[in-house]
N, C-alpha and C. Protein backbone atom coordinates (compact mmCIF):
# COMPACT_ATOMS: atom_id res chain seq x y z
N UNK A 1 12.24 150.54 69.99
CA UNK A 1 12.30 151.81 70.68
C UNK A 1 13.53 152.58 70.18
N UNK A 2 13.28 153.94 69.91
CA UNK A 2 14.62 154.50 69.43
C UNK A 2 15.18 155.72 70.29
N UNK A 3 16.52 155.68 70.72
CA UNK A 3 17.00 156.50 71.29
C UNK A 3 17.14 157.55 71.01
N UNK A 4 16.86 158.84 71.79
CA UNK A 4 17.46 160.01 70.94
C UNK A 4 18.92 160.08 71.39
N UNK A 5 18.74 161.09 71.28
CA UNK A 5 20.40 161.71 71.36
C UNK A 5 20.48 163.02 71.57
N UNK A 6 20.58 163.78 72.61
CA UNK A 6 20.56 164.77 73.28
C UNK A 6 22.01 165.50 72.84
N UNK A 7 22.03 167.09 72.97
CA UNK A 7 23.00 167.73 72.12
C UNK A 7 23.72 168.41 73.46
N UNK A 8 24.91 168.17 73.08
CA UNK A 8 25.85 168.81 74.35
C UNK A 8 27.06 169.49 73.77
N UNK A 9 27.71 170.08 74.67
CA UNK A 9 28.77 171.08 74.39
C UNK A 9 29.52 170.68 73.19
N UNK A 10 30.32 169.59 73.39
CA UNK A 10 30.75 169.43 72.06
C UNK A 10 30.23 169.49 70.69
N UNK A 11 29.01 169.07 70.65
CA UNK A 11 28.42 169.54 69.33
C UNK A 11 28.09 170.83 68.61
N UNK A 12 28.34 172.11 69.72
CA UNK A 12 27.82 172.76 69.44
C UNK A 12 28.89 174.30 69.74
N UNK A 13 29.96 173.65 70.23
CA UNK A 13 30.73 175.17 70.36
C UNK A 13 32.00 174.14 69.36
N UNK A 14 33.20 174.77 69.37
CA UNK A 14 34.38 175.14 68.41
C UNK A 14 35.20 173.63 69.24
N UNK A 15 35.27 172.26 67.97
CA UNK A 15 36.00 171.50 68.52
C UNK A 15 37.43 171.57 67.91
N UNK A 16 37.73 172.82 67.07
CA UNK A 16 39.31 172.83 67.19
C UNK A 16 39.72 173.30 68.27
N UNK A 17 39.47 174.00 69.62
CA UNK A 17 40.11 174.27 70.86
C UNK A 17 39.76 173.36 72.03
N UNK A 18 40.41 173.31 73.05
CA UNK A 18 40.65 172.77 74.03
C UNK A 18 38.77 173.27 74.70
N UNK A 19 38.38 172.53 75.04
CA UNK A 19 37.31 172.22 75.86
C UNK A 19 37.56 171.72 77.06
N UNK A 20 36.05 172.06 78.14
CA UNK A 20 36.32 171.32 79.17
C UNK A 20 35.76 170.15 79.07
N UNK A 21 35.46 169.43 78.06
CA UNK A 21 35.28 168.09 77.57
C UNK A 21 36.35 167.72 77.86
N UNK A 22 37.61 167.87 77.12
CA UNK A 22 38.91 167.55 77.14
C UNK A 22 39.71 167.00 78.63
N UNK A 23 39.27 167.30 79.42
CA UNK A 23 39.59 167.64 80.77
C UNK A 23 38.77 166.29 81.26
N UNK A 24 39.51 165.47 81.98
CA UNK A 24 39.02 164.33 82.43
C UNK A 24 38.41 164.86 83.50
N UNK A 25 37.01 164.12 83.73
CA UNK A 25 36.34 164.40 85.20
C UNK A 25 37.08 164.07 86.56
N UNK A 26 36.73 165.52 86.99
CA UNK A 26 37.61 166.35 88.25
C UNK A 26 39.09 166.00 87.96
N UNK A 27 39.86 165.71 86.87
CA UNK A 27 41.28 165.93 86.66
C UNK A 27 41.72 166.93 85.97
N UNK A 28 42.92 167.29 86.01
CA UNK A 28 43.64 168.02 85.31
C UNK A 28 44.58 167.28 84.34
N UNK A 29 45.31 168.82 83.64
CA UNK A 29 46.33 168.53 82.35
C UNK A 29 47.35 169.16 82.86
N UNK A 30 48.97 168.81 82.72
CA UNK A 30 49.66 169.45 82.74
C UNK A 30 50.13 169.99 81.12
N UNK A 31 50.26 170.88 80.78
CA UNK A 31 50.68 171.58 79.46
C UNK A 31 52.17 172.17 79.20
N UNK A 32 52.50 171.99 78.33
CA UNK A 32 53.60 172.86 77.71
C UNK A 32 53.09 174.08 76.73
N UNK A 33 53.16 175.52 77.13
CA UNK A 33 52.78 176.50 75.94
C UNK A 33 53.78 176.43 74.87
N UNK A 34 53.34 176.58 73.67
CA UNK A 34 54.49 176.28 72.72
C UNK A 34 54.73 177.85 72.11
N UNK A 35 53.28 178.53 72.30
CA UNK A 35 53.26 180.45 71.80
C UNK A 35 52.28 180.55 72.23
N UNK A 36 51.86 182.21 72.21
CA UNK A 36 50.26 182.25 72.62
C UNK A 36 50.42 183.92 71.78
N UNK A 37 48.92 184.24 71.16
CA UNK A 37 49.01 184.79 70.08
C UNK A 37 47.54 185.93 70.31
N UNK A 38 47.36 186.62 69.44
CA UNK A 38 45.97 187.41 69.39
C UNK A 38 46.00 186.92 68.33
N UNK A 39 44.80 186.44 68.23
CA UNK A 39 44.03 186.36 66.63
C UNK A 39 42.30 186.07 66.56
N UNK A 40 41.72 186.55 65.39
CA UNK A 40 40.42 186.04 64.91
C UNK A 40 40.03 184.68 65.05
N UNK A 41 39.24 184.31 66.01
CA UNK A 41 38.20 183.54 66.47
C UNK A 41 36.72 183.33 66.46
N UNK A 42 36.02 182.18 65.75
CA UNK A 42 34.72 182.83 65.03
C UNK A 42 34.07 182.38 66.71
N UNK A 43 33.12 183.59 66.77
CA UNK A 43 31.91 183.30 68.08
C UNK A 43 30.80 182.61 67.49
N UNK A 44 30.47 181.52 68.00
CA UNK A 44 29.78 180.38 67.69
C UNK A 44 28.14 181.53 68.23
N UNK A 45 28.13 181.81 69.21
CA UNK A 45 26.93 182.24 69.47
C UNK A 45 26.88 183.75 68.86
N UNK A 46 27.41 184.68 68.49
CA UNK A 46 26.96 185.65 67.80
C UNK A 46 27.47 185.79 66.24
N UNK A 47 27.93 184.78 65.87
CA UNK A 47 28.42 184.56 63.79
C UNK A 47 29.34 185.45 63.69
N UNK A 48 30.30 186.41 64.92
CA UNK A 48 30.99 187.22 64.24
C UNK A 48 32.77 186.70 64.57
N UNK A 49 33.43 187.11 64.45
CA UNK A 49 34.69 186.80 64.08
C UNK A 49 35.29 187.88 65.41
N UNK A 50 35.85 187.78 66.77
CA UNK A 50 36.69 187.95 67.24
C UNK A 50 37.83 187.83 67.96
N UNK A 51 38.46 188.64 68.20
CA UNK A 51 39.99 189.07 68.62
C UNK A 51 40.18 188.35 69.92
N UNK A 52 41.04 187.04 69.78
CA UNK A 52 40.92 186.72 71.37
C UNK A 52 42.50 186.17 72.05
N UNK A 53 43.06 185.53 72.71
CA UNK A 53 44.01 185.43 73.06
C UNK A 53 44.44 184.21 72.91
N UNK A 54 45.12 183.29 72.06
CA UNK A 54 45.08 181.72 72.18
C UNK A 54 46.22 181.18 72.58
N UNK A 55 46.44 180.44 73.17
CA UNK A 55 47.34 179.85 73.94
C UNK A 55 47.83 178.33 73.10
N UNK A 56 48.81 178.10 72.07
CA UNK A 56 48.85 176.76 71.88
C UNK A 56 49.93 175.84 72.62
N UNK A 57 49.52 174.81 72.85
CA UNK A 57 49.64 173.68 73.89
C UNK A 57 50.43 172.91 73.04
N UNK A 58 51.32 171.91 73.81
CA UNK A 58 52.12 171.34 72.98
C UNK A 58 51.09 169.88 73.04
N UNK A 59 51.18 168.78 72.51
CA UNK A 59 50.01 167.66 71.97
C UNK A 59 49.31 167.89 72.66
N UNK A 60 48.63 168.97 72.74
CA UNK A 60 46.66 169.07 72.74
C UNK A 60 46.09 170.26 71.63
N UNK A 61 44.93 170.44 71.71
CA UNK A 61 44.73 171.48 70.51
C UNK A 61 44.66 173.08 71.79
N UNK A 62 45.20 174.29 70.47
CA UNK A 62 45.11 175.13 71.39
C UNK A 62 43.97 175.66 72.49
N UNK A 63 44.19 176.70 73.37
CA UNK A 63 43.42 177.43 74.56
C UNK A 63 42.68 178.60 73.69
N UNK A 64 41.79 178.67 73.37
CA UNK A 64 41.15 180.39 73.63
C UNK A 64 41.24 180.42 75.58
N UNK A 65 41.87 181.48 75.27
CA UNK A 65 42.26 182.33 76.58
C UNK A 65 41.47 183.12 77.18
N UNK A 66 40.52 183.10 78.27
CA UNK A 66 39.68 184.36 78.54
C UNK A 66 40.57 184.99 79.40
N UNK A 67 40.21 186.10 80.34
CA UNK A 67 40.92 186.88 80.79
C UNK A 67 40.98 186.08 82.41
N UNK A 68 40.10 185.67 82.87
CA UNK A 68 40.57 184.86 84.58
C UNK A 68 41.86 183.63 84.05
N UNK A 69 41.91 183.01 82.83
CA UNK A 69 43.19 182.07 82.59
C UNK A 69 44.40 182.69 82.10
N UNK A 70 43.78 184.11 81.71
CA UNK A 70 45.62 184.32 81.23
C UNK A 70 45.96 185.59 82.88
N UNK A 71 45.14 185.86 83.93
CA UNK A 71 45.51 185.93 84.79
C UNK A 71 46.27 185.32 85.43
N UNK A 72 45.53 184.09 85.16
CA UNK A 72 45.97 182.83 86.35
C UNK A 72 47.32 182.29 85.76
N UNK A 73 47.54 182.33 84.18
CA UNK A 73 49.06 181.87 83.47
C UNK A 73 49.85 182.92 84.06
N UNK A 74 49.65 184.29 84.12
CA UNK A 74 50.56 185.50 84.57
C UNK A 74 51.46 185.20 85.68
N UNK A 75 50.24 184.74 86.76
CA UNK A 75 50.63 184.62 88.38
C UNK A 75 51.66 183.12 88.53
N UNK A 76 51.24 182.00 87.44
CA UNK A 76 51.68 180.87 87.67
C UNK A 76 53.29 181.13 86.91
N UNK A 77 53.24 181.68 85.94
CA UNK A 77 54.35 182.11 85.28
C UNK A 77 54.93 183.15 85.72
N UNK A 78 54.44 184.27 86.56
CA UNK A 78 55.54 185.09 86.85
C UNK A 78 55.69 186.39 86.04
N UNK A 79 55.01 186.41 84.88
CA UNK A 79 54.84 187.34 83.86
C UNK A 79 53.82 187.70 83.17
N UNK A 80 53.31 189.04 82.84
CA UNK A 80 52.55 189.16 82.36
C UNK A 80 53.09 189.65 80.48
N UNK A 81 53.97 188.94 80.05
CA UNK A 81 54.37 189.34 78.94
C UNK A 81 54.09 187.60 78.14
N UNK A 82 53.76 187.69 76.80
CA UNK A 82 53.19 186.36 75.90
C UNK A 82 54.45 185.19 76.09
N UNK A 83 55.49 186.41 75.38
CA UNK A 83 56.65 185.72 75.16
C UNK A 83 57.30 184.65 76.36
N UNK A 84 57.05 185.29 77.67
CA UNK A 84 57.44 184.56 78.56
C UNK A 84 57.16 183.72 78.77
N UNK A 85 56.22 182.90 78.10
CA UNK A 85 55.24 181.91 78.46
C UNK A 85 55.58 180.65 77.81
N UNK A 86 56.34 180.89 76.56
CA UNK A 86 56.63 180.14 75.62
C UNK A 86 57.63 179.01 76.47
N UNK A 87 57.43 177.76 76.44
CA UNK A 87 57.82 176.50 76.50
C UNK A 87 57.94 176.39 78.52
N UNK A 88 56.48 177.05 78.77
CA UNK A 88 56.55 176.85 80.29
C UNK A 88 55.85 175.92 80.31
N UNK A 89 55.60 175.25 81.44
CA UNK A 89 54.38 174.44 81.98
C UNK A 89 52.98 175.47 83.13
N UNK A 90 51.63 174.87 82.53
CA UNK A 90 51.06 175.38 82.89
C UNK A 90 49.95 174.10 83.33
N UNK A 91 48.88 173.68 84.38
CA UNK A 91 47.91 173.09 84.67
C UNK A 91 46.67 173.59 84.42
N UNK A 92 45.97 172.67 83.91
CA UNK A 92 44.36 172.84 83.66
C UNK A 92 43.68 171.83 83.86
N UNK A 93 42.64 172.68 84.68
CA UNK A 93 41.40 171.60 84.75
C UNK A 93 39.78 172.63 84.81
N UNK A 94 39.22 171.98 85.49
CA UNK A 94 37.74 172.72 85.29
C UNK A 94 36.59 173.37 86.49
N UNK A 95 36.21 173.93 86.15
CA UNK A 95 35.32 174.57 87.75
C UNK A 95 33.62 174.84 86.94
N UNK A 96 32.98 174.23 87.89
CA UNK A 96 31.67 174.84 87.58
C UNK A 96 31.10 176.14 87.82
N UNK A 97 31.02 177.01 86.96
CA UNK A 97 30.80 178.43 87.18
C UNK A 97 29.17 178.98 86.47
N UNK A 98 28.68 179.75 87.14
CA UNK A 98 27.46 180.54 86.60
C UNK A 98 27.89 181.38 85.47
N UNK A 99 27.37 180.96 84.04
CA UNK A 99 28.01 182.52 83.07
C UNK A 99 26.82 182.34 81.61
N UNK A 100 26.32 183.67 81.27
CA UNK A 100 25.68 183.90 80.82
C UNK A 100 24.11 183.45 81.13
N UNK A 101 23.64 183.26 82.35
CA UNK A 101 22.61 182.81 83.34
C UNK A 101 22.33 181.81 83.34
N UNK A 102 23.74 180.65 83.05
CA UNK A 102 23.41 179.23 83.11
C UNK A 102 25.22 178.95 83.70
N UNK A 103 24.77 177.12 84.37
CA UNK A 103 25.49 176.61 84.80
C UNK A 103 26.47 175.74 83.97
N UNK A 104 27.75 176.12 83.74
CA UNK A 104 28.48 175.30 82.92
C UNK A 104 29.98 174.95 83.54
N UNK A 105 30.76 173.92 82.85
CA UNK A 105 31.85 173.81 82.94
C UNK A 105 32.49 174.54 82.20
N UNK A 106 34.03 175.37 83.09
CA UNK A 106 34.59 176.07 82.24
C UNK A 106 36.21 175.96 82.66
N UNK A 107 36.81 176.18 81.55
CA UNK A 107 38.68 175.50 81.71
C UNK A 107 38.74 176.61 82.91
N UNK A 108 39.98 176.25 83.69
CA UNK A 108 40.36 177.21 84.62
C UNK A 108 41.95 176.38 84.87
N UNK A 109 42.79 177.84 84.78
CA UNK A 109 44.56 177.75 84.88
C UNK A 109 44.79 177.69 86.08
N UNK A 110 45.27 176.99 86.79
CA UNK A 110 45.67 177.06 87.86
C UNK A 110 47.34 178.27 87.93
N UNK A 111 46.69 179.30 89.48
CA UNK A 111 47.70 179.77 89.66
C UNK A 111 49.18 179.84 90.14
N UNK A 112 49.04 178.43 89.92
CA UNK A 112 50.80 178.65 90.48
C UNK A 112 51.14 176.86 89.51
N UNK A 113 52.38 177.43 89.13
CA UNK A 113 53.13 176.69 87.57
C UNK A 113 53.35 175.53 88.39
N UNK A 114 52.82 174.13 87.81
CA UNK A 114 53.15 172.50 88.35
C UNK A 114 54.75 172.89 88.30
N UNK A 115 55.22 171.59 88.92
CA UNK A 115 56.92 171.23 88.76
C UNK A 115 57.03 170.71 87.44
N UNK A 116 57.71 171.11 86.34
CA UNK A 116 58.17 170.66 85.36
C UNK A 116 58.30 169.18 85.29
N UNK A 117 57.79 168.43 84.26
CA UNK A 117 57.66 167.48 83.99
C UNK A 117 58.89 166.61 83.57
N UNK A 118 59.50 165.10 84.35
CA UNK A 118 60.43 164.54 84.08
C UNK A 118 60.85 164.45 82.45
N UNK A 119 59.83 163.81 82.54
CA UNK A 119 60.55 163.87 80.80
C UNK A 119 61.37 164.37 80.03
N UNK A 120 61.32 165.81 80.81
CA UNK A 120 61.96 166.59 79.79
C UNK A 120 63.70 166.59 80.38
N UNK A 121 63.72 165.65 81.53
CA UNK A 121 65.52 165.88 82.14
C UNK A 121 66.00 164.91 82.22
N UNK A 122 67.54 164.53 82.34
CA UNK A 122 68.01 163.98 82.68
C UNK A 122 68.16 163.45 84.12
N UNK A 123 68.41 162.14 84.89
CA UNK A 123 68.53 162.34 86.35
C UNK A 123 69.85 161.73 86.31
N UNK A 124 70.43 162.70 87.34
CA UNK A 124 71.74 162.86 87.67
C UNK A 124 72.15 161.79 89.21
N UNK A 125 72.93 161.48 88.56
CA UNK A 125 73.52 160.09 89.23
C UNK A 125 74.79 160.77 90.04
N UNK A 126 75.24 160.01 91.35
CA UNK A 126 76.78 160.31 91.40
C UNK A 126 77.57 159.65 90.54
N UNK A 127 77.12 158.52 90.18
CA UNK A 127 78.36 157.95 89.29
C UNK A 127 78.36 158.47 87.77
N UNK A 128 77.69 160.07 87.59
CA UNK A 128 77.82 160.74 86.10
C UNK A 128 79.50 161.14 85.78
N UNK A 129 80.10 160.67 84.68
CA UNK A 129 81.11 161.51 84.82
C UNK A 129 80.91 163.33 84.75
N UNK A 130 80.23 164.04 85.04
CA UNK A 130 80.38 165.28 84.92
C UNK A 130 79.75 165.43 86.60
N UNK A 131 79.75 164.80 87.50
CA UNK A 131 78.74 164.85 88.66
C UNK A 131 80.02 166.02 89.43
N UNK A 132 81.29 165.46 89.60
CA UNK A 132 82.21 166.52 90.36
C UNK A 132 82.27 167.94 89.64
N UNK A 133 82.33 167.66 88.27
CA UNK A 133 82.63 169.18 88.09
C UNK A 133 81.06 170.10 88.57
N UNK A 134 79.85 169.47 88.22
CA UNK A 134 78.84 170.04 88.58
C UNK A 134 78.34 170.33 90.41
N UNK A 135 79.20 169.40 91.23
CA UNK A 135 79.44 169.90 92.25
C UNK A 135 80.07 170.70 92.43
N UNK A 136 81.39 171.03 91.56
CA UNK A 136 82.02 172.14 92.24
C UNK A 136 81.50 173.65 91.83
N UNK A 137 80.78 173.37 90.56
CA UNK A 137 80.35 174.68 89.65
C UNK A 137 78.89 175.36 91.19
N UNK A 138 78.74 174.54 91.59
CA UNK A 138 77.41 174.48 92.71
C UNK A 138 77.97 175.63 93.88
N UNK A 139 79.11 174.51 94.35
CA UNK A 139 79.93 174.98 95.24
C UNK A 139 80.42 176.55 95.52
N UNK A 140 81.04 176.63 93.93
CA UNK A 140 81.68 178.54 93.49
C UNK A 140 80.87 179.41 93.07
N UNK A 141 79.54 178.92 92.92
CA UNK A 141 78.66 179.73 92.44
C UNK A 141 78.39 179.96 91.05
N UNK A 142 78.87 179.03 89.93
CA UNK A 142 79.26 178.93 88.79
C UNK A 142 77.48 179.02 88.43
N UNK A 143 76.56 178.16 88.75
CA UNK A 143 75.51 177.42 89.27
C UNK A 143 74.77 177.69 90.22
N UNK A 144 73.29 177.35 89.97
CA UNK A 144 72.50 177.67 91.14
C UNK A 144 71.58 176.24 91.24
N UNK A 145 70.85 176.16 92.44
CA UNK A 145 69.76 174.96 92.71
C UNK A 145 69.20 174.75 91.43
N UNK A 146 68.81 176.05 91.47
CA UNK A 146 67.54 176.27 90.83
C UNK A 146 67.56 175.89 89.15
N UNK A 147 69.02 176.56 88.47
CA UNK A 147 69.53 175.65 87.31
C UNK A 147 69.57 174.36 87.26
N UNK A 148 70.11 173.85 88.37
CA UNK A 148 70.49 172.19 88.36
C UNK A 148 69.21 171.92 87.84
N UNK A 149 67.90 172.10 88.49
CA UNK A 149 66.52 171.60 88.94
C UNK A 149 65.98 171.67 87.20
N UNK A 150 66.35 172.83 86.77
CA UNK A 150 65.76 172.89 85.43
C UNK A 150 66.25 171.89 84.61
N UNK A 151 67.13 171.47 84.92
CA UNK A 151 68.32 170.40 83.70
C UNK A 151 68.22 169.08 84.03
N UNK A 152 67.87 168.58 85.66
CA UNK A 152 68.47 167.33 86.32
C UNK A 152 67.16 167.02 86.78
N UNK A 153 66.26 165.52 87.08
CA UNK A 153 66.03 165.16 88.28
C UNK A 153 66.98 165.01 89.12
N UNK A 154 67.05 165.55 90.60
CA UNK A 154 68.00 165.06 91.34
C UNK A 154 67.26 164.76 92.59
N UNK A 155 67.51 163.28 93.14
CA UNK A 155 66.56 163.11 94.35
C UNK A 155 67.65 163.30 95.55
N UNK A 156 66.86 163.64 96.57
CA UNK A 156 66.78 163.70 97.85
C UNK A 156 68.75 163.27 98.32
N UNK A 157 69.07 162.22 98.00
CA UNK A 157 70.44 161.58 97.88
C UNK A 157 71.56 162.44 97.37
N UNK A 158 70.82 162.80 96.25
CA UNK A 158 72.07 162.96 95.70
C UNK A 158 72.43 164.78 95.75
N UNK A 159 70.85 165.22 96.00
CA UNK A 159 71.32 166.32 97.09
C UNK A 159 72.22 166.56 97.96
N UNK A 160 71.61 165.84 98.79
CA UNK A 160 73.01 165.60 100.15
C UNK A 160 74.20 165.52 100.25
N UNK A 161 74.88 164.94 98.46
CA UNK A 161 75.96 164.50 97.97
C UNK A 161 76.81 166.25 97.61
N UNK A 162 75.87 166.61 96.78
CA UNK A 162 76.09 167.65 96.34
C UNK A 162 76.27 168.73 96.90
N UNK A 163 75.78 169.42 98.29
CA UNK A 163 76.08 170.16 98.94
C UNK A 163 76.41 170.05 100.23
């Protein structure tokens, strides 16, 4: 008996971009944008070559951008300018939507920016030697939360320490 083999999204639209293949069932991605650009994009369903918005991701392949995801990057980011976007974090995952009179999966940005991902900080200890001066920079206003937060994990503790 021989199996067929039935043809699905991936075979048949653009596997250099991010798909909602890509997208684990009902999970998301957290992303780093690395740039996001206008350029020529070939349309798989009409053979012609257009102008679209791409978003590249740091280790995944880039976003073609429709216009409800670079809404949703605007609102999560705070800006509606490209540049601003560059080395933010952004979440994706997927929604089943009606489009072009059929039912498909399609990427969707979530509007409001995840918490920045550990990896990218240091966590700040009291026993850092720089922990007092960074309390006091806190203290005079040298400094804000909100800096620390970008630079430091700092838990709950060492909050308390700090202000």
């Amino acid at each position: 008996m021989e199996l067929k083999k039935a043809w699905n999204d991936k075979d048949v639209l653009n596997p250099k971009f991010l798909g909602s293949w890509d997208i684990p069932d009902g999970g998301t991605i957290i992303v780093k944008i690395l740039k996001s650009q206008t350029e020529e994009v070939d349309n798989f369903k009409t053979n012609k070559k257009e102008n679209k918005l791409v978003v590249y991701l740091a280790c995944h392949k880039p976003m073609v951008c429709n216009m409800t995801n670079a809404k949703a990057i605007s609102m999560a980011l705070k800006s509606k300018y490209l540049e601003d976007w560059n080395n933010k974090y952004i979440e994706i995952g997927t929604k089943r939507i009606r489009a072009f009179g059929e039912e498909t999966d399609a990427l969707r940005v979530k509007n409001v920016a995840p918490k920045t991902p550990v990896l990218n900080k240091t966590v700040l200890l009291e026993s850092d030697k720089n922990f007092d001066v960074i309390k006091q920079a806190l203290k005079e206003g040298k400094t804000t939360e909100e800096k620390l937060n970008e630079k430091y994990e700092i838990s709950q503790e060492v909050w308390k320490i700090l202000k």
